[in-house]
C-alpha atoms as a PDB file:
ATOM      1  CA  UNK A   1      55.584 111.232  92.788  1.00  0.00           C
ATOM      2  CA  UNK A   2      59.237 111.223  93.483  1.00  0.00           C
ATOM      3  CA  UNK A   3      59.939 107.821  93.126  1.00  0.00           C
ATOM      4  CA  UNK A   4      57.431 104.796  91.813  1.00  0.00           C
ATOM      5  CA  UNK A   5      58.684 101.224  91.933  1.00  0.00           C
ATOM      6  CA  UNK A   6      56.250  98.748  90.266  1.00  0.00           C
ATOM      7  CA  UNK A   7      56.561  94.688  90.534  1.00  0.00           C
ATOM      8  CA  UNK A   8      60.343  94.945  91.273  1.00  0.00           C
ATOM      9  CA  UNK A   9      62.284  91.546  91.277  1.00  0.00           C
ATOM     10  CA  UNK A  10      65.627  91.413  91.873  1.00  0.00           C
ATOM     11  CA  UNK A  11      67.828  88.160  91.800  1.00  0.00           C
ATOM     12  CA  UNK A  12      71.569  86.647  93.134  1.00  0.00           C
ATOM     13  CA  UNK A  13      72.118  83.924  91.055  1.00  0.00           C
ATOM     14  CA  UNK A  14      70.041  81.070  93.195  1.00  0.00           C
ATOM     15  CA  UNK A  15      68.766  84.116  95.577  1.00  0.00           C
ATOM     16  CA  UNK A  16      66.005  85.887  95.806  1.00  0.00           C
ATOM     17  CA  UNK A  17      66.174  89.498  96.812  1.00  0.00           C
ATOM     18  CA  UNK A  18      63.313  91.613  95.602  1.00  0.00           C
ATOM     19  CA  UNK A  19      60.223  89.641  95.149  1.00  0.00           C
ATOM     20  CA  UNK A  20      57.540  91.704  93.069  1.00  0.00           C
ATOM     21  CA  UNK A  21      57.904  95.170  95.017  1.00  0.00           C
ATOM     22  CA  UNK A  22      55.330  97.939  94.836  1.00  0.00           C
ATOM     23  CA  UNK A  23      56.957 101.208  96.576  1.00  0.00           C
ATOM     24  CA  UNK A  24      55.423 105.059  96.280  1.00  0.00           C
ATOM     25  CA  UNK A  25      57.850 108.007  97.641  1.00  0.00           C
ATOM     26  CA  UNK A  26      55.513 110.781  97.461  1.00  0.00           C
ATOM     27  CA  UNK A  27      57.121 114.428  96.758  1.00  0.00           C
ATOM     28  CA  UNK A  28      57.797 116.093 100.054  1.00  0.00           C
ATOM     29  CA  UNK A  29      57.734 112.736 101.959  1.00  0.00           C
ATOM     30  CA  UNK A  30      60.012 111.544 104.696  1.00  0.00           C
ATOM     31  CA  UNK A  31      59.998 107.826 103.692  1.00  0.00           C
ATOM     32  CA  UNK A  32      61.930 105.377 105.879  1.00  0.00           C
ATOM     33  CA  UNK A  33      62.876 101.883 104.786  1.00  0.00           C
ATOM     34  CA  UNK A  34      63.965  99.337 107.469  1.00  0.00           C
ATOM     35  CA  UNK A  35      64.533  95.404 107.560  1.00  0.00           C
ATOM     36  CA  UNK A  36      67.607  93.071 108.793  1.00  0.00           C
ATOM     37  CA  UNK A  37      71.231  92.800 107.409  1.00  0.00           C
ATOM     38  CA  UNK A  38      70.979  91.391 103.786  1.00  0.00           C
ATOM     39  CA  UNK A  39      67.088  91.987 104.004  1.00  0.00           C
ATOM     40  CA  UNK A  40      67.859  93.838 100.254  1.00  0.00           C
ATOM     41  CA  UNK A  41      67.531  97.220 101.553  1.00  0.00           C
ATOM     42  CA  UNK A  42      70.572  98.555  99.540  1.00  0.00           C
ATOM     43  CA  UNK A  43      69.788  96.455  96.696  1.00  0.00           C
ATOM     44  CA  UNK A  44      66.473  97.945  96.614  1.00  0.00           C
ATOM     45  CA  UNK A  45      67.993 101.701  96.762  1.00  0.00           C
ATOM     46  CA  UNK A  46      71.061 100.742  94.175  1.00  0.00           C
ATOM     47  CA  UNK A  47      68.225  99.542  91.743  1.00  0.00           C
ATOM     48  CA  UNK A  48      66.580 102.725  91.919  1.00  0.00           C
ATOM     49  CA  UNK A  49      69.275 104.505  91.162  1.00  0.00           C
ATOM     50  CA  UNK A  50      70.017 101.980  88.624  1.00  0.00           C
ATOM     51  CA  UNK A  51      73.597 101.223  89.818  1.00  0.00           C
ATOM     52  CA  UNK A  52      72.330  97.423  89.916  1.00  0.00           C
ATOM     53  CA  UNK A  53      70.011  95.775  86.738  1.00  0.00           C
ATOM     54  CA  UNK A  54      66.625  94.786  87.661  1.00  0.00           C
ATOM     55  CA  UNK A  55      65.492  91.337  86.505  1.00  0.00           C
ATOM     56  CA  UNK A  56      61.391  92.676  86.485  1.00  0.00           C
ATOM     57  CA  UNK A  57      59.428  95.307  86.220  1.00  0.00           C
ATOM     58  CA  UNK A  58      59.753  99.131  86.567  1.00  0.00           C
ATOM     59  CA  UNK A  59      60.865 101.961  88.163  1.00  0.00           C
ATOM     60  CA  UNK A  60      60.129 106.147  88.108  1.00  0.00           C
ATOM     61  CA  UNK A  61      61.902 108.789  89.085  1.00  0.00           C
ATOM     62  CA  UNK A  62      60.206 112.185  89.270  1.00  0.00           C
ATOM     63  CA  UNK A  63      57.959 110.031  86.499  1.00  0.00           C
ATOM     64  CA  UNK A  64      60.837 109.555  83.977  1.00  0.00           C
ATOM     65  CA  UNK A  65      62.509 105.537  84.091  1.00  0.00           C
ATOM     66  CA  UNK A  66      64.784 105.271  86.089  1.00  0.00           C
ATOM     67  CA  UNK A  67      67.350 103.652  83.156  1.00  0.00           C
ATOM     68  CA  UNK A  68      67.479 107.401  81.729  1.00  0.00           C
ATOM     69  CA  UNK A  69      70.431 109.207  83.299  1.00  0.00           C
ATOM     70  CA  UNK A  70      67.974 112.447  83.141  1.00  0.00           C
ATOM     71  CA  UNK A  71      65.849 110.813  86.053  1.00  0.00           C
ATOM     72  CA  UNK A  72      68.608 111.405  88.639  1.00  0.00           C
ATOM     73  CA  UNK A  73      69.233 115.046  87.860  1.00  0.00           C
ATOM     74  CA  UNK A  74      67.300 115.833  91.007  1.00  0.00           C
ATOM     75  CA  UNK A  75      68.863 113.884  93.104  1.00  0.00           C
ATOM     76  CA  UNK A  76      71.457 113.401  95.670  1.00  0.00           C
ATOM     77  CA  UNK A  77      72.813 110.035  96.868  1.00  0.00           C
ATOM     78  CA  UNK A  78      74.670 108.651  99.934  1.00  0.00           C
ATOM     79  CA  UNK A  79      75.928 105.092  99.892  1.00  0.00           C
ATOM     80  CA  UNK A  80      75.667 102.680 103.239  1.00  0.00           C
ATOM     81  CA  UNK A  81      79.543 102.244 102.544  1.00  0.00           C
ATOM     82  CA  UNK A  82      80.542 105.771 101.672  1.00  0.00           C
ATOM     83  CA  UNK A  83      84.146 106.350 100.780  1.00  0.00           C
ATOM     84  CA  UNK A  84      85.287 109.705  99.349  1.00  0.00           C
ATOM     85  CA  UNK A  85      88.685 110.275  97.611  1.00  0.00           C
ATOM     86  CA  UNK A  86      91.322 110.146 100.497  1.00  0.00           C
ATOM     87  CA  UNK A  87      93.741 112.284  97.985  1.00  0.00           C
ATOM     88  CA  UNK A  88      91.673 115.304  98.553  1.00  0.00           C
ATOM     89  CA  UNK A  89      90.932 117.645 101.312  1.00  0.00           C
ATOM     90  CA  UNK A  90      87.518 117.514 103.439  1.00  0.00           C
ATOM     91  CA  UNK A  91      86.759 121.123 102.010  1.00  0.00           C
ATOM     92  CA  UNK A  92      87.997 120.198  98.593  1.00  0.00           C
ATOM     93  CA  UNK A  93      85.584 117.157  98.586  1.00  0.00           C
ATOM     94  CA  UNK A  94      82.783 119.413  98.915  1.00  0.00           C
ATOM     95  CA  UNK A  95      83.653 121.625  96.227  1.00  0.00           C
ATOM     96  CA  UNK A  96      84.388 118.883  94.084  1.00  0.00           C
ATOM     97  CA  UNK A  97      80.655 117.754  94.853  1.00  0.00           C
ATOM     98  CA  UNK A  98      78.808 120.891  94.197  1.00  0.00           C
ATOM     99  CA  UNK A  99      80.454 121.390  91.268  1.00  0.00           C
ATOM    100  CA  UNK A 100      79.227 117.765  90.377  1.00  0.00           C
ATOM    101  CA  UNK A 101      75.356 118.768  91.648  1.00  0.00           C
ATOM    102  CA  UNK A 102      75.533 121.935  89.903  1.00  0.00           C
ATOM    103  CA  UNK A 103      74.679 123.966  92.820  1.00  0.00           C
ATOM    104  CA  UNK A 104      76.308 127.730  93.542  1.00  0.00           C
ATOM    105  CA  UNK A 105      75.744 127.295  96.892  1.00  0.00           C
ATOM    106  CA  UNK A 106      76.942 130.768  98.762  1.00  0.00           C
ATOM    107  CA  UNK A 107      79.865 130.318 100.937  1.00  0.00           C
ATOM    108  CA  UNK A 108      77.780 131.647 103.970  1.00  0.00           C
ATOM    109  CA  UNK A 109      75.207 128.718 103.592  1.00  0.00           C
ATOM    110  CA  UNK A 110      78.391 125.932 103.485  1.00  0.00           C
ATOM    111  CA  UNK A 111      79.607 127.363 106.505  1.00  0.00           C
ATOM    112  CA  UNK A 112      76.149 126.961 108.236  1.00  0.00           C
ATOM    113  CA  UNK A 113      75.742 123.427 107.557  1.00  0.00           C
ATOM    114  CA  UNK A 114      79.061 122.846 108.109  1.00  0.00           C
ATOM    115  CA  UNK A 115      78.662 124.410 111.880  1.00  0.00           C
ATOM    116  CA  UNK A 116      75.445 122.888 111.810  1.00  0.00           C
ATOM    117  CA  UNK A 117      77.051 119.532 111.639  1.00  0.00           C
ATOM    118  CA  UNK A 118      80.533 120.907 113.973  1.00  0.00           C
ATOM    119  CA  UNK A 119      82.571 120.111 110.492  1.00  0.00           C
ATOM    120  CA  UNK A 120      85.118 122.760 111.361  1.00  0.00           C
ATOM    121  CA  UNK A 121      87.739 124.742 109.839  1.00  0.00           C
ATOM    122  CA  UNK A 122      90.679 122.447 111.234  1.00  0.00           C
ATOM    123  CA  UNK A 123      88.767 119.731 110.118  1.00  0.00           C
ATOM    124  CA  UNK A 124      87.786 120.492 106.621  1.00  0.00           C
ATOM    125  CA  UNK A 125      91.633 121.538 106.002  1.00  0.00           C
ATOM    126  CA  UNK A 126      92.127 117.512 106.459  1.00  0.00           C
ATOM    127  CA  UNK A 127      93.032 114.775 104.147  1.00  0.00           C
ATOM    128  CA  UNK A 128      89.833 112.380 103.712  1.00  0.00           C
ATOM    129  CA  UNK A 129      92.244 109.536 104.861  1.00  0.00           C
ATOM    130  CA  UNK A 130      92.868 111.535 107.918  1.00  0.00           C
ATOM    131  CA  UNK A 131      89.283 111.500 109.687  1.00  0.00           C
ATOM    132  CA  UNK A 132      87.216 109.298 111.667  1.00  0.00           C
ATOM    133  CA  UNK A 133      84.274 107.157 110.500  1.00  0.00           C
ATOM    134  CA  UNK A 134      82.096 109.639 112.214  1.00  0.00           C
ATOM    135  CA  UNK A 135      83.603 112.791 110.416  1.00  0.00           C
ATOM    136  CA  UNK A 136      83.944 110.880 107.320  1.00  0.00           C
ATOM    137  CA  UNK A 137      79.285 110.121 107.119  1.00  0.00           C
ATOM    138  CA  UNK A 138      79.535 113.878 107.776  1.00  0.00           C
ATOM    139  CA  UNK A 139      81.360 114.946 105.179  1.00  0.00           C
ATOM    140  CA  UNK A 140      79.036 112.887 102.940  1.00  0.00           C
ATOM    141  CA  UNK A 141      75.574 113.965 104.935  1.00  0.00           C
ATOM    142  CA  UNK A 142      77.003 117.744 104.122  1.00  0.00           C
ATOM    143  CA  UNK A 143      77.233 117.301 100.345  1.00  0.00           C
ATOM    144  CA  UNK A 144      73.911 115.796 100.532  1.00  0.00           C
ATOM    145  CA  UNK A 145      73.159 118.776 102.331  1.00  0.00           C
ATOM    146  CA  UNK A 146      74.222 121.272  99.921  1.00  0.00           C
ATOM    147  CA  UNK A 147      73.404 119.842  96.677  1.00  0.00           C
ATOM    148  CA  UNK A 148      69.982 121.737  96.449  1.00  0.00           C
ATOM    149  CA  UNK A 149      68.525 118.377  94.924  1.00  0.00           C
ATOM    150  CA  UNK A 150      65.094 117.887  95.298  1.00  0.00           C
ATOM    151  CA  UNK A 151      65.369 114.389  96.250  1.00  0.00           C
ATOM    152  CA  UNK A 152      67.718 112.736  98.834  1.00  0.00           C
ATOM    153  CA  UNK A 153      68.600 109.105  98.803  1.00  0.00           C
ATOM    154  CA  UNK A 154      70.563 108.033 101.849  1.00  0.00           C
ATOM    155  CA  UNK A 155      71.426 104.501 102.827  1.00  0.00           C
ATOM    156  CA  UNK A 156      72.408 104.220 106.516  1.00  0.00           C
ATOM    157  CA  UNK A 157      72.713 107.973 106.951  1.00  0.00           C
ATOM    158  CA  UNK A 158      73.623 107.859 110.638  1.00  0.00           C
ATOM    159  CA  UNK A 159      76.209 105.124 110.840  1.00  0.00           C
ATOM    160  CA  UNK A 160      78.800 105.853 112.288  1.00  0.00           C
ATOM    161  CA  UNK A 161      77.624 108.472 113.656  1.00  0.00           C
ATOM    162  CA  UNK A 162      77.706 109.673 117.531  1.00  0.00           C
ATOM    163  CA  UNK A 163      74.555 110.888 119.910  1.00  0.00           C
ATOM    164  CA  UNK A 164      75.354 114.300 119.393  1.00  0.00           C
ATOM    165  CA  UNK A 165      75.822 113.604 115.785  1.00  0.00           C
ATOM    166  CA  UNK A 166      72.614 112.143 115.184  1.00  0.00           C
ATOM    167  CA  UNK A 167      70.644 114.828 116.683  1.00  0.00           C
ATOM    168  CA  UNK A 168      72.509 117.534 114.643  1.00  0.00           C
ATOM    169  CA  UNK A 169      71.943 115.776 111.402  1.00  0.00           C
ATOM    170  CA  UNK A 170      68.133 115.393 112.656  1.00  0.00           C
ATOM    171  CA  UNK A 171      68.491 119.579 112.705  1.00  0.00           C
ATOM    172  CA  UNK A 172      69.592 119.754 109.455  1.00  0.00           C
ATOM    173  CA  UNK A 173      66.742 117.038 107.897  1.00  0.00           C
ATOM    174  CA  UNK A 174      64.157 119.331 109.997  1.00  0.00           C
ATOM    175  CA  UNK A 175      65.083 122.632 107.881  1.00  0.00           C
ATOM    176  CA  UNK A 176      65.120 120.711 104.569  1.00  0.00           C
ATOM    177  CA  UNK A 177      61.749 119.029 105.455  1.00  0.00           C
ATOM    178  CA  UNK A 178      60.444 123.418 105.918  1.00  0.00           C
ATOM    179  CA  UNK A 179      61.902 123.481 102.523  1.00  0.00           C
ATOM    180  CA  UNK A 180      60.254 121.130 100.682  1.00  0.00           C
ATOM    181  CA  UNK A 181      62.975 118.384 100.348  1.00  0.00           C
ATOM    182  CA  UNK A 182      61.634 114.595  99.793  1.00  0.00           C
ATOM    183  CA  UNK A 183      64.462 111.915 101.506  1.00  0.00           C
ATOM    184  CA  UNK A 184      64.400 108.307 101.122  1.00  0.00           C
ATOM    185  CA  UNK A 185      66.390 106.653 103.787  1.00  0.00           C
ATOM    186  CA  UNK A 186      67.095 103.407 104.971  1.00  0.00           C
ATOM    187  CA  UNK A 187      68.103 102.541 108.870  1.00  0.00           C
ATOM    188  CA  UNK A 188      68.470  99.391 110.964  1.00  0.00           C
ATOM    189  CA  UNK A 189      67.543 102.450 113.711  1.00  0.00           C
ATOM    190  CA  UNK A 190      63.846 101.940 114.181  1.00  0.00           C
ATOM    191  CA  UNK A 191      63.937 104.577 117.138  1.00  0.00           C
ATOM    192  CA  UNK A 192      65.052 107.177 114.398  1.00  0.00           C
ATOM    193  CA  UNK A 193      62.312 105.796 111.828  1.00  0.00           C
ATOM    194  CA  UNK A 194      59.349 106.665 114.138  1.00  0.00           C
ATOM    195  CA  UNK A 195      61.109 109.948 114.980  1.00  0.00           C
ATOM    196  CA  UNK A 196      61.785 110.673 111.442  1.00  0.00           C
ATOM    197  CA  UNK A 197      59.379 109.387 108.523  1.00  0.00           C
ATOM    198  CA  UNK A 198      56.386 110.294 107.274  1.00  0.00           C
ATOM    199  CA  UNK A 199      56.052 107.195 105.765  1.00  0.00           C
ATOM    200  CA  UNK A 200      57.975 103.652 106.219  1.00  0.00           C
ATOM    201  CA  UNK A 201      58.019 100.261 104.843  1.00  0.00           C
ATOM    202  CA  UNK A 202      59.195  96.867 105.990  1.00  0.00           C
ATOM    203  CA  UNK A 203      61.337  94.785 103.434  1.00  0.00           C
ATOM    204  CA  UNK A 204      61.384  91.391 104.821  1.00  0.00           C
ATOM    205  CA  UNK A 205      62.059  87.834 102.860  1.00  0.00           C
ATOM    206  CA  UNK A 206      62.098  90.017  99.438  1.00  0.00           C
ATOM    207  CA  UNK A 207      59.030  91.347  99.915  1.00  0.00           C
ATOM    208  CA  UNK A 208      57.439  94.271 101.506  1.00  0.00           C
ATOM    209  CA  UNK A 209      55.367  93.550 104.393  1.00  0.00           C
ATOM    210  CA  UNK A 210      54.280  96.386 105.562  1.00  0.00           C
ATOM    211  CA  UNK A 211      53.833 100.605 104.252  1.00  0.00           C
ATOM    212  CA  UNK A 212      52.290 103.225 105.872  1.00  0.00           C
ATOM    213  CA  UNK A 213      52.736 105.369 108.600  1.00  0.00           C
ATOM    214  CA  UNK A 214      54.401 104.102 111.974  1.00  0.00           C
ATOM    215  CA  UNK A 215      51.174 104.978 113.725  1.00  0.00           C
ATOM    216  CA  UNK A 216      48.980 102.715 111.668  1.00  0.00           C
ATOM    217  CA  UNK A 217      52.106 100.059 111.821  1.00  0.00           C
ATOM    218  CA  UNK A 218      52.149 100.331 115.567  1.00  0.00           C
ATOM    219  CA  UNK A 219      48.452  99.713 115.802  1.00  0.00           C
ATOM    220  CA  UNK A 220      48.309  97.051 112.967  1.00  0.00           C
ATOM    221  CA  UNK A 221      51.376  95.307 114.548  1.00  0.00           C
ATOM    222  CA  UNK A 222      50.134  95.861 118.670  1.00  0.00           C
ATOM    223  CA  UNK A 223      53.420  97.610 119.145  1.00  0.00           C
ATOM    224  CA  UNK A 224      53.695 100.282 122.041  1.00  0.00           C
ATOM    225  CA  UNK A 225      56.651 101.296 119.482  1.00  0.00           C
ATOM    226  CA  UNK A 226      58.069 100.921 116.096  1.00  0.00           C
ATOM    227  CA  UNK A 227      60.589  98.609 117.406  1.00  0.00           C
ATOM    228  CA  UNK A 228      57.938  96.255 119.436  1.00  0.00           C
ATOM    229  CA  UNK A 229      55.382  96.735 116.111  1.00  0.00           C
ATOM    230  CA  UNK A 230      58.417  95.260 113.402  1.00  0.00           C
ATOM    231  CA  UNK A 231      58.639  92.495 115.970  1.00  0.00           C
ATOM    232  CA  UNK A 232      55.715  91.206 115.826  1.00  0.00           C
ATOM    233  CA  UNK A 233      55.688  92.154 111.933  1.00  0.00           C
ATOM    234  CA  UNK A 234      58.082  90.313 110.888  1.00  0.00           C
ATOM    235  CA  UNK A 235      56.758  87.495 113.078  1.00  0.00           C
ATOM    236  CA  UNK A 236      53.635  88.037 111.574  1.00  0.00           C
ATOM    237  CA  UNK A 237      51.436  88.548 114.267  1.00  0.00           C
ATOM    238  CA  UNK A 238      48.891  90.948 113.014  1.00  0.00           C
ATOM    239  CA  UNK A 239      46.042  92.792 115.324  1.00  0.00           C
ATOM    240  CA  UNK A 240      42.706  91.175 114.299  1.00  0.00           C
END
């Protein structure tokens, strides 16, 4: 299991974000989180990673708590809201974060998921500051990309990010999925959910309503679609 949440609660002073949540990442799995704006989705992820205190119960990563710093050695993490260091140089930033991973990736395989993602040279030779949102999730998505982690975490991994963007990055998630790779994402894309997971769940009111496949939550939810199935979810009309 890559990552075991059990009876997670999560408060805001008065507010109540995580209600009590049960959540199983299997190894290998493409697991897709969804719900609205301030549902708790990145609350949720932050708390796994421990970068926020829980107020209840417990979470495993790769079976070890995750309060031990030696649960996140096999992983890689992408924030909704990421921001690298404008000081340095796109290609610099990379560097900077495979040194950080540990991984001696070969130049040859940087420059093919660089291409992969049309991060080119002109580009890379860039000050952070310098590039667009759009290159900017790139730059992060390709030190994800790199890191040789076992486990991905990305929050929002697409915003930001163009048509032809999206279905490179989809590319690059297809040859790590060949590999082996487990990625937990979130997305307010449900479109890219069904495409995407294995597995999704529904956080909604600080609970989880809903995790399983999207085929069994299309047909538990009546939804021609994931979009038309979260709906009716979240409206909670169920099939009878």
């Amino acid at each position: 299991m890559s990552i075991n949440c059990q009876q997670v609660t999560k408060r805001y002073n008065n507010k109540q974000v995580l209600e009590k949540i049960d959540l199983d990442i299997k190894d290998g799995e493409f697991f897709g989180l969804v719900g609205m704006n301030g549902s708790g989705k990145s609350t949720l992820i932050k708390s796994i990673l421990d970068l926020v205190g829980i107020d209840a119960g417990k979470i495993y990563i790769h079976q070890v708590s995750h309060r031990k710093v030696s649960s996140r050695n096999k992983v890689a993490y992408l924030p909704d809201r990421f921001s690298p260091p404008v000081h340095l140089r796109g290609l610099d930033f990379i560097q900077y974060m495979l040194r950080l991973h540990g991984s001696d990736r070969d130049p040859q395989r940087i420059d093919e998921v660089l291409e992969g993602l049309e991060l080119d040279t002109a580009v890379m030779q860039e000050s952070v500051n310098k590039l667009s949102k759009g290159m900017t999730q790139k730059l992060g998505l390709a030190s994800c990309l790199l890191s040789g982690k076992k486990l991905l975490i990305l929050d929002e991994p697409m915003s930001g990010l163009d048509p032809r963007a999206r279905v490179l990055f989809k590319k690059q998630l297809s040859r790590l999925k060949k590999q082996g790779a487990t990625v937990f994402f979130s997305s307010h894309v449900l479109a890219d959910v069904e495409e995407i997971a294995d597995t999704m769940a529904v956080l909604h009111e600080s609970h989880i309503r809903f995790s399983g496949s999207p085929e069994v939550f299309k047909q538990q939810y009546n939804g021609d679609n994931v979009e038309q199935a979260y709906m009716n979810c979240i409206e909670k009309r169920v099939v009878s």
